[in-house]
C-alpha atoms as a PDB file:
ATOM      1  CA  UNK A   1     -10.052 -53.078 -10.241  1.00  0.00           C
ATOM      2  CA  UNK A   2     -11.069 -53.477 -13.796  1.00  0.00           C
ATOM      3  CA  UNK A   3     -13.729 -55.278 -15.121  1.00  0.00           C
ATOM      4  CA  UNK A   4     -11.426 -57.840 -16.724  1.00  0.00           C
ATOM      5  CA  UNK A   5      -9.086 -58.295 -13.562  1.00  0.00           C
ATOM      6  CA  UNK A   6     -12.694 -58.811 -11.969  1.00  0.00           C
ATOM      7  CA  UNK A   7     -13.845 -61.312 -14.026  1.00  0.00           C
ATOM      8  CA  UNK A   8     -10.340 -63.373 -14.148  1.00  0.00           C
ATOM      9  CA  UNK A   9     -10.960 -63.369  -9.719  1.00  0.00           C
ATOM     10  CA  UNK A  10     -13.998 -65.537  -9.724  1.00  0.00           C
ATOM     11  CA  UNK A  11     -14.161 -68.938  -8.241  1.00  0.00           C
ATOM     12  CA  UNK A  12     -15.575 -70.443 -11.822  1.00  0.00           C
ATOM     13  CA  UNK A  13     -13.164 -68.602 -13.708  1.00  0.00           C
ATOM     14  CA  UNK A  14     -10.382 -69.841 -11.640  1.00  0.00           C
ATOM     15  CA  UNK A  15     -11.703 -73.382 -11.571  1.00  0.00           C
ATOM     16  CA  UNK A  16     -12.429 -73.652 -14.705  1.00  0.00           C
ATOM     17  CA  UNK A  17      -8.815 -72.370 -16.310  1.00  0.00           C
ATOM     18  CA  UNK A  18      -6.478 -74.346 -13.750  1.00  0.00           C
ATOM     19  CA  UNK A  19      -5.243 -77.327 -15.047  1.00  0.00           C
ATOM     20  CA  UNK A  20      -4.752 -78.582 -11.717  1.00  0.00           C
ATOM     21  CA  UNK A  21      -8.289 -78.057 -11.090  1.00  0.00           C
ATOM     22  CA  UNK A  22      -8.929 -80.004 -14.100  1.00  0.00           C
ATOM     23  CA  UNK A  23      -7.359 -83.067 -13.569  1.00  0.00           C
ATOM     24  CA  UNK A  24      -8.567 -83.145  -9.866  1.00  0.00           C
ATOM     25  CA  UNK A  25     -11.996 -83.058 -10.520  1.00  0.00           C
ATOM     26  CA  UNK A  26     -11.640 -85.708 -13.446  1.00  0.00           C
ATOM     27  CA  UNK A  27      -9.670 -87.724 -10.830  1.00  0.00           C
ATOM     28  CA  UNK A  28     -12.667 -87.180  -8.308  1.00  0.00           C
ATOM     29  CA  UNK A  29     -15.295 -87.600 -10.928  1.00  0.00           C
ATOM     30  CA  UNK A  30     -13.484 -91.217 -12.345  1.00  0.00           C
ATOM     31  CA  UNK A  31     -13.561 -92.623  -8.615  1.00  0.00           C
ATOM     32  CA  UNK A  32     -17.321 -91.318  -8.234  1.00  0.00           C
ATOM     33  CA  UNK A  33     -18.193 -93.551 -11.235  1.00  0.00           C
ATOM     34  CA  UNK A  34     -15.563 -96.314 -10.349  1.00  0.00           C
ATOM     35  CA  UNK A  35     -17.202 -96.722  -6.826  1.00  0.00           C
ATOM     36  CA  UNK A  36     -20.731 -96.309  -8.000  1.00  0.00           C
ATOM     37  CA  UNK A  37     -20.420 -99.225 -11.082  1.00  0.00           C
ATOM     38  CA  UNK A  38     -18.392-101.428  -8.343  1.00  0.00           C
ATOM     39  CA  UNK A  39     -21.427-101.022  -5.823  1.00  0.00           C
ATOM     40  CA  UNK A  40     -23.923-101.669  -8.316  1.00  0.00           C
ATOM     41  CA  UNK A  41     -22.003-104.558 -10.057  1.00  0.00           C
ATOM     42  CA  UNK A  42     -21.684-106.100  -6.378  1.00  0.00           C
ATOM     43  CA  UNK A  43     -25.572-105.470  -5.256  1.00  0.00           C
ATOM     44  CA  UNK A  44     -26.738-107.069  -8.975  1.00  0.00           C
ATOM     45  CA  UNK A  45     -24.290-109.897  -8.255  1.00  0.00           C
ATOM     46  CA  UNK A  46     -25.486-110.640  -4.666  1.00  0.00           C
ATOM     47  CA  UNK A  47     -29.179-110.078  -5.784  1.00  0.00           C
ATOM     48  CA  UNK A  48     -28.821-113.042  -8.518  1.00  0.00           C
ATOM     49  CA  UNK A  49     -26.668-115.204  -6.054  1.00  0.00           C
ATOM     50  CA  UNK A  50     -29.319-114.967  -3.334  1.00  0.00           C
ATOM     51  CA  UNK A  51     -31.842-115.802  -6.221  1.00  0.00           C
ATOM     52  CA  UNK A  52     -29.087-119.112  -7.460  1.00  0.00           C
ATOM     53  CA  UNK A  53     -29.341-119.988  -3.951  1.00  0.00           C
ATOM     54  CA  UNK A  54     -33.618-120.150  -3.659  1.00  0.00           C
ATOM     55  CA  UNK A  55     -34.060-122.314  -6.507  1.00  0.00           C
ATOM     56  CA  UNK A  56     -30.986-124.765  -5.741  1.00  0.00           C
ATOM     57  CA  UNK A  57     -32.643-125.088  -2.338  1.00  0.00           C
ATOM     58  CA  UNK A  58     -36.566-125.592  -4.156  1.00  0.00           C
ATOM     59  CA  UNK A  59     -34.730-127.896  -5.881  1.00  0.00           C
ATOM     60  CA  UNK A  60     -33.375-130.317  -3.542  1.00  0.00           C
ATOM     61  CA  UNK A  61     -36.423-130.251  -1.965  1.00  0.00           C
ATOM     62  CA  UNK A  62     -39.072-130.609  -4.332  1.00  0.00           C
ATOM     63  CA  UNK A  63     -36.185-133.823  -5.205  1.00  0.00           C
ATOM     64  CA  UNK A  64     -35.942-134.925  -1.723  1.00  0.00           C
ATOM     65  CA  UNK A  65     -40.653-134.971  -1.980  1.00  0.00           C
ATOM     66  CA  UNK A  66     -40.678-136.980  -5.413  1.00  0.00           C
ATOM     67  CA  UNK A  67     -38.060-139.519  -4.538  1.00  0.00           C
ATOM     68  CA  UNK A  68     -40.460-140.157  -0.770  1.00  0.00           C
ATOM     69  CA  UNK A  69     -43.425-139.910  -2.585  1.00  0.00           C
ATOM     70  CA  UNK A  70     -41.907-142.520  -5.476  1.00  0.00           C
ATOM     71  CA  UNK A  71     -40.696-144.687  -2.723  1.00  0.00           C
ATOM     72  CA  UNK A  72     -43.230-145.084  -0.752  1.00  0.00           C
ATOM     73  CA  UNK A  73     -45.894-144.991  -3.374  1.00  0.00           C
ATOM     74  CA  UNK A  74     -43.828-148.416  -4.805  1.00  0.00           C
ATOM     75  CA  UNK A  75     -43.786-150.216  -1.450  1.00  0.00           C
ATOM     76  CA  UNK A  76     -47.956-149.313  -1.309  1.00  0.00           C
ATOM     77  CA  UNK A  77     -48.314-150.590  -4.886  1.00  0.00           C
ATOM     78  CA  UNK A  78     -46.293-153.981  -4.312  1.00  0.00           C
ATOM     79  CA  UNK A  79     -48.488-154.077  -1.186  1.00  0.00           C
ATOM     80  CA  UNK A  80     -51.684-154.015  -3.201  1.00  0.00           C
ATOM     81  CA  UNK A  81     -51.468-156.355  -5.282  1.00  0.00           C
ATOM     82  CA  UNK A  82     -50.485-158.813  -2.623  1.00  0.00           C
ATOM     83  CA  UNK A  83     -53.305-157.905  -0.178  1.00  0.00           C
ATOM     84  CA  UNK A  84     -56.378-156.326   0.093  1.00  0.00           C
ATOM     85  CA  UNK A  85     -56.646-153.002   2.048  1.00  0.00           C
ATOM     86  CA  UNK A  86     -56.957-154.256   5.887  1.00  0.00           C
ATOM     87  CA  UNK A  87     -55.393-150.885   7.431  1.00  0.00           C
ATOM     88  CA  UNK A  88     -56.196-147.375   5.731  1.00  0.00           C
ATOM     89  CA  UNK A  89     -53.733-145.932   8.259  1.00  0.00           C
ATOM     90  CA  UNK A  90     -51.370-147.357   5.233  1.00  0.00           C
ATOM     91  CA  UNK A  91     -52.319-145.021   3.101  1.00  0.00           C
ATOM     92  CA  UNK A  92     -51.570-142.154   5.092  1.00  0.00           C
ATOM     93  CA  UNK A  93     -47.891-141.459   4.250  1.00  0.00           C
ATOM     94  CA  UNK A  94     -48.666-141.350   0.393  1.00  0.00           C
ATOM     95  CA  UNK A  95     -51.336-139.114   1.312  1.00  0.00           C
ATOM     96  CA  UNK A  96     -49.172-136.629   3.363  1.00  0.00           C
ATOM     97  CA  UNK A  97     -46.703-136.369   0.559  1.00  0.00           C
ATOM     98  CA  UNK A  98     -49.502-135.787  -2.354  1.00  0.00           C
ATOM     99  CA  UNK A  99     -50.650-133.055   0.067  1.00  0.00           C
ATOM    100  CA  UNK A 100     -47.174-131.636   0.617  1.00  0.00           C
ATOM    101  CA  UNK A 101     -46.672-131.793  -3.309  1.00  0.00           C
ATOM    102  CA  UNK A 102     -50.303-129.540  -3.480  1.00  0.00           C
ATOM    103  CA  UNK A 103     -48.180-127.109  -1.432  1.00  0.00           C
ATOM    104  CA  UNK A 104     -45.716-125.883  -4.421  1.00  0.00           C
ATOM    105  CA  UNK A 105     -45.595-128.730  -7.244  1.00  0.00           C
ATOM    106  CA  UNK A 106     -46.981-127.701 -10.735  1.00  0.00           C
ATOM    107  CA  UNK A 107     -50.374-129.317 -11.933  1.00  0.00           C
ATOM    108  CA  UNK A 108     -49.051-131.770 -14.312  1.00  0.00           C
ATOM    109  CA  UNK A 109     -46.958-133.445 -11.178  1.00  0.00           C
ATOM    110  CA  UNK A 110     -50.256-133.049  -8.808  1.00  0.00           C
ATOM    111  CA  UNK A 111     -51.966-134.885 -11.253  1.00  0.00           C
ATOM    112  CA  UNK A 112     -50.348-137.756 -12.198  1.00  0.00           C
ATOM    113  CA  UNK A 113     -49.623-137.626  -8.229  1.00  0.00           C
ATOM    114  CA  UNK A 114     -53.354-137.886  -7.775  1.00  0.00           C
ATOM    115  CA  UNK A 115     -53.570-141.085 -10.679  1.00  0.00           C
ATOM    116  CA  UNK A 116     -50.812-142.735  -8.755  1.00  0.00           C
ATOM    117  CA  UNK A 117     -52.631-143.065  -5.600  1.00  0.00           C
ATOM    118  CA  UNK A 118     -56.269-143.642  -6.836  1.00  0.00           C
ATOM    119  CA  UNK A 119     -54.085-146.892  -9.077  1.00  0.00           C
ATOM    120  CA  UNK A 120     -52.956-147.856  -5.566  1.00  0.00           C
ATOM    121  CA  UNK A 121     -56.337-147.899  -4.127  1.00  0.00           C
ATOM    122  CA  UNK A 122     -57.614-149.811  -7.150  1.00  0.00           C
ATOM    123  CA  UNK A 123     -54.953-152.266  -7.145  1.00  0.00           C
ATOM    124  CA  UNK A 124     -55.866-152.751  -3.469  1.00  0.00           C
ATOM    125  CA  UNK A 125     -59.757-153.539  -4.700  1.00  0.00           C
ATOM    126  CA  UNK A 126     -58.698-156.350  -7.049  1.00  0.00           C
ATOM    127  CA  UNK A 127     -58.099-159.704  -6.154  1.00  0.00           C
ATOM    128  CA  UNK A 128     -55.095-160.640  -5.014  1.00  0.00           C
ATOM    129  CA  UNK A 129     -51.783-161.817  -7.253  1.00  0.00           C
ATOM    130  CA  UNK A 130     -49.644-164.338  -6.395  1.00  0.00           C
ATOM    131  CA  UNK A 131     -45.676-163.502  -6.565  1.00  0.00           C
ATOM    132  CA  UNK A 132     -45.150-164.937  -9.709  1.00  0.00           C
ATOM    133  CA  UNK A 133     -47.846-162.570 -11.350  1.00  0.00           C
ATOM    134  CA  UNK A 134     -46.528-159.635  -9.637  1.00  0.00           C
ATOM    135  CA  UNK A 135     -43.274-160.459 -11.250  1.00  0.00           C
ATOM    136  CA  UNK A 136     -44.553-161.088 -14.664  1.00  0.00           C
ATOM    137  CA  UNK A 137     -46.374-157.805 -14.348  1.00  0.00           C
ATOM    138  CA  UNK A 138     -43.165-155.787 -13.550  1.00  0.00           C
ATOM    139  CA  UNK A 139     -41.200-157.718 -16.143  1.00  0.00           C
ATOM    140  CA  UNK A 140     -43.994-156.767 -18.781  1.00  0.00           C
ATOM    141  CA  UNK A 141     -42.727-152.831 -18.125  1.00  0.00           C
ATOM    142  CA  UNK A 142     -46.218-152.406 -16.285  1.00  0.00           C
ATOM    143  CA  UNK A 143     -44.781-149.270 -14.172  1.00  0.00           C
ATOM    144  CA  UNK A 144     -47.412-147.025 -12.683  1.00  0.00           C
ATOM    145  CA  UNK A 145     -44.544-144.596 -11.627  1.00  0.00           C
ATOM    146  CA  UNK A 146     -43.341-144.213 -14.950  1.00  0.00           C
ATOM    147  CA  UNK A 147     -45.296-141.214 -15.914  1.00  0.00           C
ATOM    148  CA  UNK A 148     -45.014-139.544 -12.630  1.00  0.00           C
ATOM    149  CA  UNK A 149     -41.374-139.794 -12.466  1.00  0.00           C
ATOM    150  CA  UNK A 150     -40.773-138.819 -16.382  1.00  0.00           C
ATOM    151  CA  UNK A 151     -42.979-135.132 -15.853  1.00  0.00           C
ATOM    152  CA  UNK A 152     -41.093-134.885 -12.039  1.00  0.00           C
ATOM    153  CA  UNK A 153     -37.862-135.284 -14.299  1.00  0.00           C
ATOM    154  CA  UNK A 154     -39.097-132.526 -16.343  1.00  0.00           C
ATOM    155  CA  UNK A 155     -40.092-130.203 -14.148  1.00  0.00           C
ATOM    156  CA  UNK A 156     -36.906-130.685 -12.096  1.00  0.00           C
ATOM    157  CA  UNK A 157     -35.058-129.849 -15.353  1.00  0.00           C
ATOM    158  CA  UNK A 158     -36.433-127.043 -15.955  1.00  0.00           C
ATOM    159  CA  UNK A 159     -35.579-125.818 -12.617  1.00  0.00           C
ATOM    160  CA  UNK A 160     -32.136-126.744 -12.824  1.00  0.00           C
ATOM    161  CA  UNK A 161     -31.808-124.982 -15.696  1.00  0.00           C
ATOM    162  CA  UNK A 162     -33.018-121.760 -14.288  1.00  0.00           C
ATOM    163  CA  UNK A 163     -30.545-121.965 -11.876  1.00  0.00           C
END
């Protein structure tokens, strides 16, 4: 055998000058690439969804705390200024919440929290008001929630927003 005839017997040399070769590996090489960008488009696509799904659930959480500690933070306040503090066992709901709002609320929310209940437990150090005071306050736009719900209404924004 000659050099050339040689040469022209190789595996490369045969691979590499047969069309059919050619278009197989392209063929190969496409679905290589094909599956790989499917796989990673699916794994980036689960990853975020997973991530959609954290927040939305923070969310309706950290919702489902405000509107509690709003509610019961109102009945406490309306109870205040109608009475003087006979049970501190009262006190003990709003309490709970502000601690479970220590647990993963930001500090602007915590702290207007925290002014919410020391106004309840100054309202319940003043004298009494009669019903028709209590109204007048309310109709005045006296609203010690107002703050606290107006920053919880940011922050749950923002959230919503990174969803």
């Amino acid at each position: 055998m000659t050099l050339n005839k040689r040469w022209e017997m190789t595996p490369i040399r045969i691979l590499s000058t047969s069309p059919e070769t050619i278009i197989a590996l392209a063929a190969l090489f496409g679905s290589l690439v094909g599956a790989l960008g499917s796989s990673l488009s699916t794994w980036i696509t689960q990853r975020h969804q997973g991530r959609r799904d954290l927040l939305a659930k923070k969310l309706f959480h950290r919702e489902e705390l405000y509107s509690d500690f709003i509610s019961e933070s109102a009945r406490l306040l309306v109870d205040a200024l109608a009475h003087n503090l006979s049970d501190p066992k009262n006190l003990i709901p709003a309490y709970a919440l502000l601690s479970r709002m220590r647990l993963s609320s930001s500090p602007e929310v915590l702290a207007t929290a925290e002014e919410v209940v020391r106004h309840i437990i100054g309202a319940y150090a003043k004298a009494n008001l009669t019903p028709e005071q209590i109204q007048i306050r309310g109709t005045n736009g006296e609203d010690p929630l107002r703050k606290f719900s107006d920053i919880c209404r940011a922050e749950l924004d923002f959230m919503q927003r990174q969803i």
